[in-house]
N, C-alpha and C. Protein backbone atom coordinates (compact mmCIF):
# COMPACT_ATOMS: atom_id res chain seq x y z
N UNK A 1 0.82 -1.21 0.00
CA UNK A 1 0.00 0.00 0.00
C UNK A 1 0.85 1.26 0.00
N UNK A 2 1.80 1.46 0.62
CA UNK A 2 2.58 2.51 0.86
C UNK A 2 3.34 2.40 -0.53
N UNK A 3 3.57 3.59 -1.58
CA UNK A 3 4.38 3.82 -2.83
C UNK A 3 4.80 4.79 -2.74
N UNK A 4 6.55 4.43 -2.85
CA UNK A 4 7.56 6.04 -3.01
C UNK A 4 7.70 6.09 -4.73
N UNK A 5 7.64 7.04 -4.81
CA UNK A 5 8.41 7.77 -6.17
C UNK A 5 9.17 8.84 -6.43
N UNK A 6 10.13 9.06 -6.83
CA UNK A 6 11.23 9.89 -6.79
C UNK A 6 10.85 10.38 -8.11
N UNK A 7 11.49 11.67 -7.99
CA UNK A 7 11.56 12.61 -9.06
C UNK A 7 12.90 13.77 -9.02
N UNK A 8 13.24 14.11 -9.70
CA UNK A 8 14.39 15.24 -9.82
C UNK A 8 15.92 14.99 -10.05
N UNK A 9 15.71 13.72 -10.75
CA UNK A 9 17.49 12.96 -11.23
C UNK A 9 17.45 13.67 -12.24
N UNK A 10 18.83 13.58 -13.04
CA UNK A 10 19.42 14.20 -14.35
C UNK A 10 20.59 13.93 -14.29
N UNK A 11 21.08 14.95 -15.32
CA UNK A 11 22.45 15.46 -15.62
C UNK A 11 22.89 16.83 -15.39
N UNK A 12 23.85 16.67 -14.46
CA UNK A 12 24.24 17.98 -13.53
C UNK A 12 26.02 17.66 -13.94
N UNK A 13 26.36 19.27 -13.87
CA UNK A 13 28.00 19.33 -14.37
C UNK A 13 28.67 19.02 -12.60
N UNK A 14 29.39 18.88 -12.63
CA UNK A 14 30.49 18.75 -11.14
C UNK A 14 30.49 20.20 -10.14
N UNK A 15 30.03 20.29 -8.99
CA UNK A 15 29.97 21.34 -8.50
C UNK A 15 28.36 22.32 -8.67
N UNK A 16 27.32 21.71 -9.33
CA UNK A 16 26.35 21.88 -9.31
C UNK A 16 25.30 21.55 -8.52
N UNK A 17 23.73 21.77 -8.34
CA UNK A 17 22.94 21.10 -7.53
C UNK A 17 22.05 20.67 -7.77
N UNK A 18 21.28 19.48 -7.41
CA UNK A 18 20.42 18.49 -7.46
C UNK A 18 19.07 18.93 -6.74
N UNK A 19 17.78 18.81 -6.76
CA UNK A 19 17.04 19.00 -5.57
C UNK A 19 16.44 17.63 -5.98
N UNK A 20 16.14 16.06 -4.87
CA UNK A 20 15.07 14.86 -5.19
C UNK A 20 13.98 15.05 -4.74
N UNK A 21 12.79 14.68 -5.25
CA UNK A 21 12.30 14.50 -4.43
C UNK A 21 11.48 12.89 -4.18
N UNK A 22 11.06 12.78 -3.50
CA UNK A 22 9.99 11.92 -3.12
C UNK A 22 8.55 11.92 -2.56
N UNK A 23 7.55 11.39 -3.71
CA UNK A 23 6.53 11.68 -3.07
C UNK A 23 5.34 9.97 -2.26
N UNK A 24 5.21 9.86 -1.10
CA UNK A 24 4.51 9.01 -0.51
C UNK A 24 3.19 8.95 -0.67
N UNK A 25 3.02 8.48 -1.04
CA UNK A 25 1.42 6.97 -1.17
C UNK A 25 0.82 6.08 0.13
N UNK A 26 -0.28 5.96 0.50
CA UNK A 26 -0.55 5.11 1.22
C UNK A 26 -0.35 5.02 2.71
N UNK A 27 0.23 5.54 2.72
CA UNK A 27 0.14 6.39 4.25
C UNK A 27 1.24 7.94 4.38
N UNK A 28 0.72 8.17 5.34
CA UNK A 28 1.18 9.80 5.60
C UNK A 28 3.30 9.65 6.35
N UNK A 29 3.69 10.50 5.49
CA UNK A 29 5.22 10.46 6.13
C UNK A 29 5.51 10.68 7.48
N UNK A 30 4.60 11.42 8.24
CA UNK A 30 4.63 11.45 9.65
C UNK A 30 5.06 10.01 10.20
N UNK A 31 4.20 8.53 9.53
CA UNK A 31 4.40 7.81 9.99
C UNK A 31 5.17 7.16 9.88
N UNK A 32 6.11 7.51 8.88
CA UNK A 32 7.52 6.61 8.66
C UNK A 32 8.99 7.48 8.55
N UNK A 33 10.00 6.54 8.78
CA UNK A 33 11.39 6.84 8.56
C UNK A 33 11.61 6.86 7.45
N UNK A 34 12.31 7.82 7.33
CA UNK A 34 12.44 7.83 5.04
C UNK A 34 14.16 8.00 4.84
N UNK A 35 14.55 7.42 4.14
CA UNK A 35 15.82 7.65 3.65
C UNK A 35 16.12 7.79 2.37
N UNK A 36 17.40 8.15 1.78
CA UNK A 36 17.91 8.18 0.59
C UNK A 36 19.17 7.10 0.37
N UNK A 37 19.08 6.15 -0.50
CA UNK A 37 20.11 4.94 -0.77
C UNK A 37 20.40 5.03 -2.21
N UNK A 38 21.62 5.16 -2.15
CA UNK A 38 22.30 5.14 -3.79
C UNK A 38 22.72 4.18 -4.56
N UNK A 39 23.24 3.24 -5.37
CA UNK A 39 23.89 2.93 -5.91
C UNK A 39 24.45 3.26 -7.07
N UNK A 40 25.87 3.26 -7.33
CA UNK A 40 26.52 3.37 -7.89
C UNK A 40 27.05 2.36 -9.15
N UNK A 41 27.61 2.79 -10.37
CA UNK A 41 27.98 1.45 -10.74
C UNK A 41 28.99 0.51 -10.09
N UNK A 42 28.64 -0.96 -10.26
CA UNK A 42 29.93 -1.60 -9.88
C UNK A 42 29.95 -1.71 -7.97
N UNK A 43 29.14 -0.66 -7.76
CA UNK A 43 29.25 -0.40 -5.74
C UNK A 43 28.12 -1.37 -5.50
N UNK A 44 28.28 -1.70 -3.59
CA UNK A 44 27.25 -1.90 -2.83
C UNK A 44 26.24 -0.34 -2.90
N UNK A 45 25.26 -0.61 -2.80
CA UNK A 45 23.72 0.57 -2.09
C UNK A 45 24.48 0.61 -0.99
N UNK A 46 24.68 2.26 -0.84
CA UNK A 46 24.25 2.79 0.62
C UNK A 46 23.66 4.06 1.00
N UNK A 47 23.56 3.89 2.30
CA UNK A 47 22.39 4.87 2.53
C UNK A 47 22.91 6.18 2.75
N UNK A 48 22.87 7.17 1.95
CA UNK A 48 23.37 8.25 1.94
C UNK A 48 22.44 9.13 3.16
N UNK A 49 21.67 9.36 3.50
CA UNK A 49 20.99 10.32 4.75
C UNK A 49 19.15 9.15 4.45
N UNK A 50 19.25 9.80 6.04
CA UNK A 50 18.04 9.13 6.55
C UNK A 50 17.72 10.59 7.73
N UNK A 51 16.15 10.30 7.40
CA UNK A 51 15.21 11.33 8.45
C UNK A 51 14.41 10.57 9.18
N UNK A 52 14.72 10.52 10.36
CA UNK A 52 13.39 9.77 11.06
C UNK A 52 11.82 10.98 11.01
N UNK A 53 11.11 10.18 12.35
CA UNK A 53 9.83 10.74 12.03
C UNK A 53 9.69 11.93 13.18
N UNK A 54 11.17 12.20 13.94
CA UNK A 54 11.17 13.44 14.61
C UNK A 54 11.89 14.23 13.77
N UNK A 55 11.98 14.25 12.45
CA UNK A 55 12.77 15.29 12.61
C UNK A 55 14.60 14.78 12.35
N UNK A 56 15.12 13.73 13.26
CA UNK A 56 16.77 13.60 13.04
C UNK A 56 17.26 13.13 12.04
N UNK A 57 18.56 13.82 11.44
CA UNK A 57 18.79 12.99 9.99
C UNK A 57 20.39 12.73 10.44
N UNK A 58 20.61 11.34 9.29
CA UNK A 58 21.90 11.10 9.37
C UNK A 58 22.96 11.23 8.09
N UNK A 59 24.06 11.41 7.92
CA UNK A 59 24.03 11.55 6.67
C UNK A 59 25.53 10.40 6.69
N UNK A 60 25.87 9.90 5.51
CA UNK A 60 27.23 9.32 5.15
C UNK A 60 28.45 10.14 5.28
N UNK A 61 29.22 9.98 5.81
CA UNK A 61 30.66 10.90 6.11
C UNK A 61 30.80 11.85 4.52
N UNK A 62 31.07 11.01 3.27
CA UNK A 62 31.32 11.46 2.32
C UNK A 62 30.21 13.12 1.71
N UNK A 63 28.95 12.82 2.40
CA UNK A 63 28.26 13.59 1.64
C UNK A 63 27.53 15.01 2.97
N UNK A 64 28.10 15.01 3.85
CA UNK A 64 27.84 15.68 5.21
C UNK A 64 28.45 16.99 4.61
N UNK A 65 27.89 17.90 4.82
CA UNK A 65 27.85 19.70 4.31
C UNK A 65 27.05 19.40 2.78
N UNK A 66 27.21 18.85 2.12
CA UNK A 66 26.81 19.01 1.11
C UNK A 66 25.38 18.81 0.65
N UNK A 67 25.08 17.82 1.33
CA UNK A 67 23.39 17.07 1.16
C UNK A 67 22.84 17.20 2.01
N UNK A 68 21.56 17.61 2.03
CA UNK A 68 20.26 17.95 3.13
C UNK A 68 19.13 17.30 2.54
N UNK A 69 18.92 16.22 3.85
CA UNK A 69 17.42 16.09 3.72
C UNK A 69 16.11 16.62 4.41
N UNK A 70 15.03 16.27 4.23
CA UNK A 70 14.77 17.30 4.77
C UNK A 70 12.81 16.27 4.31
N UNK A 71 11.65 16.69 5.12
CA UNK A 71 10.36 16.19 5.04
C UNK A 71 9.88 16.99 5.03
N UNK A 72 8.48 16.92 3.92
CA UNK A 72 7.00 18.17 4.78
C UNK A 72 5.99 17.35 4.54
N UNK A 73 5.81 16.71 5.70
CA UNK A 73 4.54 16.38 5.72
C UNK A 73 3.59 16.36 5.52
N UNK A 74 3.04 17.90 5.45
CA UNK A 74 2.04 18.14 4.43
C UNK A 74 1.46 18.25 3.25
N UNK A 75 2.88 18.01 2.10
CA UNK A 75 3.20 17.50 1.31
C UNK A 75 3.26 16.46 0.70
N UNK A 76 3.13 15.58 2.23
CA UNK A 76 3.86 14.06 1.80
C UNK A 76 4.73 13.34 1.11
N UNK A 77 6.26 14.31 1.55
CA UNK A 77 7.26 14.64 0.16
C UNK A 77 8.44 14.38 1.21
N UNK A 78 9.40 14.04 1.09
CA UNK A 78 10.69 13.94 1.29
C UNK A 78 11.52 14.55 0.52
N UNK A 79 12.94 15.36 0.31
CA UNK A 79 13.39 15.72 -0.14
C UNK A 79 15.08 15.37 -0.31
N UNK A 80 15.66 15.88 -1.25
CA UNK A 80 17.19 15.41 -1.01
C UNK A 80 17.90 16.71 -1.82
N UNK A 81 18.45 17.99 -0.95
CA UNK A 81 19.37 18.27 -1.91
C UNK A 81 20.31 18.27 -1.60
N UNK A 82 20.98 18.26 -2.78
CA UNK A 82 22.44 17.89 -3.29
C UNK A 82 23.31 18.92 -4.10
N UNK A 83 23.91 19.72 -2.66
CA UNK A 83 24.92 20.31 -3.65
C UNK A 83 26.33 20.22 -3.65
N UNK A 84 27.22 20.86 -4.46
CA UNK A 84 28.41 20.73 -4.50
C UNK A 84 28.58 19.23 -5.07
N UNK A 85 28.20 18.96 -5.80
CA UNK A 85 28.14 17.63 -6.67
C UNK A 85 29.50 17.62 -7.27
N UNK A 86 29.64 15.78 -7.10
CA UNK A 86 31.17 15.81 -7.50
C UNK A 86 30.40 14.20 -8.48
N UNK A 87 31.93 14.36 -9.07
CA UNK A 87 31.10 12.74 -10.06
C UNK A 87 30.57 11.45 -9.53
N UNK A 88 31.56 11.12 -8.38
CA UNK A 88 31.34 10.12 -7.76
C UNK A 88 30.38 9.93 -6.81
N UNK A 89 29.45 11.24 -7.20
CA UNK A 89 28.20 10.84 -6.39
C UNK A 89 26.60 10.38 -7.76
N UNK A 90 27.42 9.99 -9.05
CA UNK A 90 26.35 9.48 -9.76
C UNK A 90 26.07 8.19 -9.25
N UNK A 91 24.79 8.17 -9.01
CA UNK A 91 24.15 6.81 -8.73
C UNK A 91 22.74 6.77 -9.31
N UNK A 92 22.28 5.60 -8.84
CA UNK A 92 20.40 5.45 -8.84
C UNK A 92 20.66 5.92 -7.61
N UNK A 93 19.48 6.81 -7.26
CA UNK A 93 18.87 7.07 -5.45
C UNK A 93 17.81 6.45 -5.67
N UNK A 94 17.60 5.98 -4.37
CA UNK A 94 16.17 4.98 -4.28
C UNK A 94 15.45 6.06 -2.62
N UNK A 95 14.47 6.43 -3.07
CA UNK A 95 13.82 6.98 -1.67
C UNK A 95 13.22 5.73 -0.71
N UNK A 96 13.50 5.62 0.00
CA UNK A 96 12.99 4.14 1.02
C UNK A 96 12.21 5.05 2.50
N UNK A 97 11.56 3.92 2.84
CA UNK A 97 11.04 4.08 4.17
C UNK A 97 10.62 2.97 4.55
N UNK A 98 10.53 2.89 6.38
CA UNK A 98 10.33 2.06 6.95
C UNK A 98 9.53 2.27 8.29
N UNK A 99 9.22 1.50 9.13
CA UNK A 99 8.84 1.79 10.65
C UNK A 99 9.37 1.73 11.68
N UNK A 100 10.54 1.63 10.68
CA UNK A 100 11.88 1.41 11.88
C UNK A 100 12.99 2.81 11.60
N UNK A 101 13.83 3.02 12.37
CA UNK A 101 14.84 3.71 11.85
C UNK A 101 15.96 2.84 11.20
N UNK A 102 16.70 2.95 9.69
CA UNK A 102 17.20 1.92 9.47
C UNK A 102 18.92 3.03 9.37
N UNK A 103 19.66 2.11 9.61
CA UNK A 103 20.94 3.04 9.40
C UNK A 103 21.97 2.24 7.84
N UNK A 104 21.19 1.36 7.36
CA UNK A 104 22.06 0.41 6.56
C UNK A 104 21.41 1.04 5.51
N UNK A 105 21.17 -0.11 4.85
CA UNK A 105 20.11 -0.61 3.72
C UNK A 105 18.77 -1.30 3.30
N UNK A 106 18.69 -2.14 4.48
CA UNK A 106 17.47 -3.08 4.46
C UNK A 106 16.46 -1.75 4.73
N UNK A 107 15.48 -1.59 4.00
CA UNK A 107 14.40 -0.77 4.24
C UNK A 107 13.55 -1.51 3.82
N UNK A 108 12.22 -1.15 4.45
CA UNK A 108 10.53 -2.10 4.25
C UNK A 108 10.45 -1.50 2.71
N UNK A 109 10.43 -0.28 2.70
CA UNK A 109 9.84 0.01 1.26
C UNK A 109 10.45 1.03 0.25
N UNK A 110 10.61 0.81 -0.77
CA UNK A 110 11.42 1.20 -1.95
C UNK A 110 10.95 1.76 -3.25
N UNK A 111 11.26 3.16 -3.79
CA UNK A 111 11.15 3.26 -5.04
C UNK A 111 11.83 3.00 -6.04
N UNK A 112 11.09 3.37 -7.10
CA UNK A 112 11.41 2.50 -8.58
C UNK A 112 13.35 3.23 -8.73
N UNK A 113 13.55 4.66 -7.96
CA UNK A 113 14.50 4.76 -8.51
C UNK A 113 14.93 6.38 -9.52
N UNK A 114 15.54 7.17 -9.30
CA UNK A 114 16.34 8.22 -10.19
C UNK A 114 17.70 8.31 -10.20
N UNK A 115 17.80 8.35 -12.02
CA UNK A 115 19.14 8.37 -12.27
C UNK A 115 19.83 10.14 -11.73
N UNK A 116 20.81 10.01 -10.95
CA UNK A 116 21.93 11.07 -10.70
C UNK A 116 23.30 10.85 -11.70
N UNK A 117 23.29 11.91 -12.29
CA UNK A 117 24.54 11.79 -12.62
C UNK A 117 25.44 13.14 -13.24
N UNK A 118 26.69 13.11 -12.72
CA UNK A 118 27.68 14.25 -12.50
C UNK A 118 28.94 13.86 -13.49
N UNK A 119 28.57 14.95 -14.74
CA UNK A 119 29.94 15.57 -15.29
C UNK A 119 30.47 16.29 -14.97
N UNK A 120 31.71 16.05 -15.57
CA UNK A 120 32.94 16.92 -15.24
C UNK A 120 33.83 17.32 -16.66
């Protein structure tokens, strides 16, 4: 019942910015933990920032000053921006959520997916 969908991938030059978003289905974001998980080519998925449902976010060492996430609930939208883009942050982002706080990867629920990707 619950469906994420992401929107706002492309093609961005190196040092540019991204805004994702995600919009929730099926129940209200208040009630879940939402994160952002990347993959890369060739890489494991990981979870680049996560927002729980107070409010706290975490982010990956690599991408801390640069990326903000961020919820509006009233919206029912999650967000991801991304600036100061460097190449090695092209991936798929997958917007996920769960009822848990997850700090990995395993998340209950997953979207289809946006391509990121950074020239230089």
């Amino acid at each position: 019942q619950v469906q994420l969908v992401e929107s706002g991938g492309g093609l961005v030059q190196a040092g540019g910015s991204l805004k994702l978003s995600c919009t929730v289905s099926g129940r209200t974001t208040r009630d879940l933990h939402m994160g952002w998980v990347r993959q890369a080519p060739g890489k494991q998925r990981e979870l680049v920032a996560g927002i729980s449902t107070g409010g706290r976010t975490n982010y990956i060492d690599s991408v801390k000053g640069r990326f903000t996430i961020s919820r509006d609930n009233a919206k029912n939208t999650v967000y991801l921006q991304m600036n100061s883009l460097k190449p090695e942050d092209t991936a798929i982002y997958f917007c996920t959520a769960d009822w848990y706080v997850r700090l990995g990867i395993l998340w209950n629920y997953w979207g289809q997916g946006t391509q990121v990707t950074v020239s230089s």
